[in-house]
Every structure is written in C-alpha cells, then in structure tokens.
Protein backbone atom coordinates (compact mmCIF):
# COMPACT_ATOMS: atom_id res chain seq x y z
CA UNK A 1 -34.84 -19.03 -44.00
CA UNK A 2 -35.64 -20.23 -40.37
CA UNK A 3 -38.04 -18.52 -38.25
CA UNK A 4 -36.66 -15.51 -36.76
CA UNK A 5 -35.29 -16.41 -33.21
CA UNK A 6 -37.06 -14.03 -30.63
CA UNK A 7 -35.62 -11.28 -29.10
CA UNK A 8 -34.41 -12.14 -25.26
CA UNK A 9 -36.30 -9.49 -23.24
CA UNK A 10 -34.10 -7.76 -20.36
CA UNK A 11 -35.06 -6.49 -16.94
CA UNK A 12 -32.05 -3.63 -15.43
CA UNK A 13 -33.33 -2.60 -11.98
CA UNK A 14 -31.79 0.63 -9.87
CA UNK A 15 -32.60 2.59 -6.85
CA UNK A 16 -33.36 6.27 -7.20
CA UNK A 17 -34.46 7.72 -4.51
CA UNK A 18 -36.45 5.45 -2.61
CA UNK A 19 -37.97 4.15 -5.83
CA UNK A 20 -37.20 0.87 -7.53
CA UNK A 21 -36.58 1.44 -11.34
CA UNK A 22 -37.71 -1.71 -13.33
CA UNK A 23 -36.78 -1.27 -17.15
CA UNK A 24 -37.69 -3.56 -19.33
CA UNK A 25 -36.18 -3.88 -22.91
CA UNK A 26 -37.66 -6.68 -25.69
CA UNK A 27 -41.07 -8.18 -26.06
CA UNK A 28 -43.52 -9.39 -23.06
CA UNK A 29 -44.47 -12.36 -24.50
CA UNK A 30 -45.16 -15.96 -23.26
CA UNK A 31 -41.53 -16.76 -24.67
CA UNK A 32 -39.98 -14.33 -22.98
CA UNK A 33 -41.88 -13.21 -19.79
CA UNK A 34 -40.38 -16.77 -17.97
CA UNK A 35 -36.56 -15.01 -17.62
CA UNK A 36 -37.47 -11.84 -16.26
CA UNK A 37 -40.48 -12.98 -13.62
CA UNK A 38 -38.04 -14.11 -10.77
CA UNK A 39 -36.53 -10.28 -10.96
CA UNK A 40 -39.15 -8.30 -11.46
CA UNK A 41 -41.69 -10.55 -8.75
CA UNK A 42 -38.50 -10.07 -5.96
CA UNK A 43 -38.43 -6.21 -7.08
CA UNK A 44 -42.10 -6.02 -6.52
CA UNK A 45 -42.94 -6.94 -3.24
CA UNK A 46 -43.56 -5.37 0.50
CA UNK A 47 -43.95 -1.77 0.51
CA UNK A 48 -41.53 -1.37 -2.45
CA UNK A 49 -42.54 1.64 -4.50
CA UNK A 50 -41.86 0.84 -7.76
CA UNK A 51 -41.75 2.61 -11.18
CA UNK A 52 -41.81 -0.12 -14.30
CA UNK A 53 -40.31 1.65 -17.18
CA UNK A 54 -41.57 -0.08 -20.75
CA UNK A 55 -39.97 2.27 -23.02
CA UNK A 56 -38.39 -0.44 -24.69
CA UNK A 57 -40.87 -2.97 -25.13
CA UNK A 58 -42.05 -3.71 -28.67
CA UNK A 59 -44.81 -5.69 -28.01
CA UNK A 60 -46.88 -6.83 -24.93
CA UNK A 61 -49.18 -10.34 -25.27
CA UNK A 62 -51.09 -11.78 -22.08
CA UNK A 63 -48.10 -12.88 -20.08
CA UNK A 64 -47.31 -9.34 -19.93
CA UNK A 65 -50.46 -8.28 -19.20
CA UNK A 66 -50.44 -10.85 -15.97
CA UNK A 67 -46.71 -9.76 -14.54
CA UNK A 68 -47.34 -5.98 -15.15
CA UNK A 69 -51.21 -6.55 -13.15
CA UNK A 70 -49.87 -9.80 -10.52
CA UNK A 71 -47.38 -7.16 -9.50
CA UNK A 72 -49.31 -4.11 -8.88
CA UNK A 73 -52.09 -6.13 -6.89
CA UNK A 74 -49.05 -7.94 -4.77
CA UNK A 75 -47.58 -4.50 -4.40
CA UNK A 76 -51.20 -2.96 -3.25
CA UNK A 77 -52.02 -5.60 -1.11
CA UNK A 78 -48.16 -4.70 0.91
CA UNK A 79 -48.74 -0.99 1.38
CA UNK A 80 -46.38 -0.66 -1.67
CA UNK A 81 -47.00 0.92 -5.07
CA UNK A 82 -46.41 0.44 -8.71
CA UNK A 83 -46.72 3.47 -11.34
CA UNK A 84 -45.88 2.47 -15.16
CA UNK A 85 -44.02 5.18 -17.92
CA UNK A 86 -42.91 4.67 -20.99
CA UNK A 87 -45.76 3.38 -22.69
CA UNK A 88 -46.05 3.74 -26.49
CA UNK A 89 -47.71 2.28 -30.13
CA UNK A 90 -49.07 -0.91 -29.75
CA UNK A 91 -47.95 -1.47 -25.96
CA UNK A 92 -50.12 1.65 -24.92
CA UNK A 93 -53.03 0.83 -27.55
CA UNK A 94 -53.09 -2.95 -25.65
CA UNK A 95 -53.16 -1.33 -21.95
CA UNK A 96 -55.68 0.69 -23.11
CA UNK A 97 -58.17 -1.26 -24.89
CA UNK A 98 -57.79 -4.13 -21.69
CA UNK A 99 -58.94 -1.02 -19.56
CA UNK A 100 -56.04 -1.61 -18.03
CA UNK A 101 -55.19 1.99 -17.25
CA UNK A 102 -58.14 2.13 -15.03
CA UNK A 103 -56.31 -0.54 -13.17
CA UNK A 104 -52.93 -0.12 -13.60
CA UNK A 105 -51.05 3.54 -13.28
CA UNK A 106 -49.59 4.66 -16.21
CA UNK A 107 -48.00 7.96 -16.58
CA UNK A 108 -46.08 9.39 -19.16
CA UNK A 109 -43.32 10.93 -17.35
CA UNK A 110 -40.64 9.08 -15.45
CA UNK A 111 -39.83 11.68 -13.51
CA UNK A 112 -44.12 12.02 -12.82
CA UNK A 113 -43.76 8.08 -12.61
CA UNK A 114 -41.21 7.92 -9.88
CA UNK A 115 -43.24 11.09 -7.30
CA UNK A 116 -46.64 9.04 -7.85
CA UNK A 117 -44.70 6.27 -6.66
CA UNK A 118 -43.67 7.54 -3.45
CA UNK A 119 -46.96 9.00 -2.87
C-alpha cells in the first residue's frame, strides 16, 4: 500500500451580515495551507470583520498556526477584526497549548463569533 494521499483542504467564504464567513474543511498543514492562502489572505484584509470557522479541520501543524495569526495581526493592524469558532480535539488542544487564545479570539459560538466580529 502507498502512503495515503492527503486530504485537499477547502476554504467556502460568504457574507452574512457584514461579516466574512471563512470555513475551512481538511487539515492545515504545510501540504495543504499553499491552496487556500491566496483566499483566505484576500478575505482578510482592510477593515474586513471576519469570522474563520474550523469546524472541519482535523488537524492544525505550524502553517496553520501562521495563516490563522498573519491574518488576525493584518486584520488588526486595518481597523478590521478576526474572531475564530469551531474549534475542537486536537485543533483546540494546539491553540491552546501555543497560548494562542490569548492572541487569537476564539469563541465557541458562530453566532457569538460573528457579533464579536462586528464589535
């Protein structure tokens, strides 16, 4: 048997209310972060406010770790604002042992997400 082929990671944007939806489905990983940066950096710039929904992701490695925190300082430094939901297992354990939810905001309500966004 061949090594298993890795999952392609998707990134499905919408527009709810003034808030940018980014949901992200697969692993964060160096193999698959490359195809969704050009979407999710041109979703997460300006004063965007912008909710980043990882529901679906497995599995989150340091390439992940540098989109999810690259955007939220680009989106800081533009007046705009990033929240993240959906966090769960080892995703959630990772985010928190980094001490990355004193940096990043991570809620576990996307309807909580999308408010703290436009606040």
């Amino acid at each position: 048997m061949g090594p298993m082929a890795t999952t392609p990671t998707t990134l499905t944007r919408s527009e709810s209310a003034g808030v940018t939806v980014l949901r992200l489905a697969g692993p964060l990983t160096h193999e698959t972060v490359p195809a969704v940066r050009p979407a999710f950096d041109a979703a997460t710039v300006g004063t965007a406010r912008v909710v980043v929904d990882l529901t679906e992701v497995p599995v989150l490695t340091t390439p992940g770790l540098s989109l999810l925190l690259t955007a939220t300082r680009r989106l800081s430094e533009g007046g705009g604002r990033m929240v993240i939901t959906g966090t769960h297992g080892i995703v959630d354990d990772m985010l928190r042992r980094c001490r990355l939810d004193v940096v990043l905001e991570i809620v576990p309500d996307a309807g909580e997400a999308a408010r703290k966004a436009l606040e």
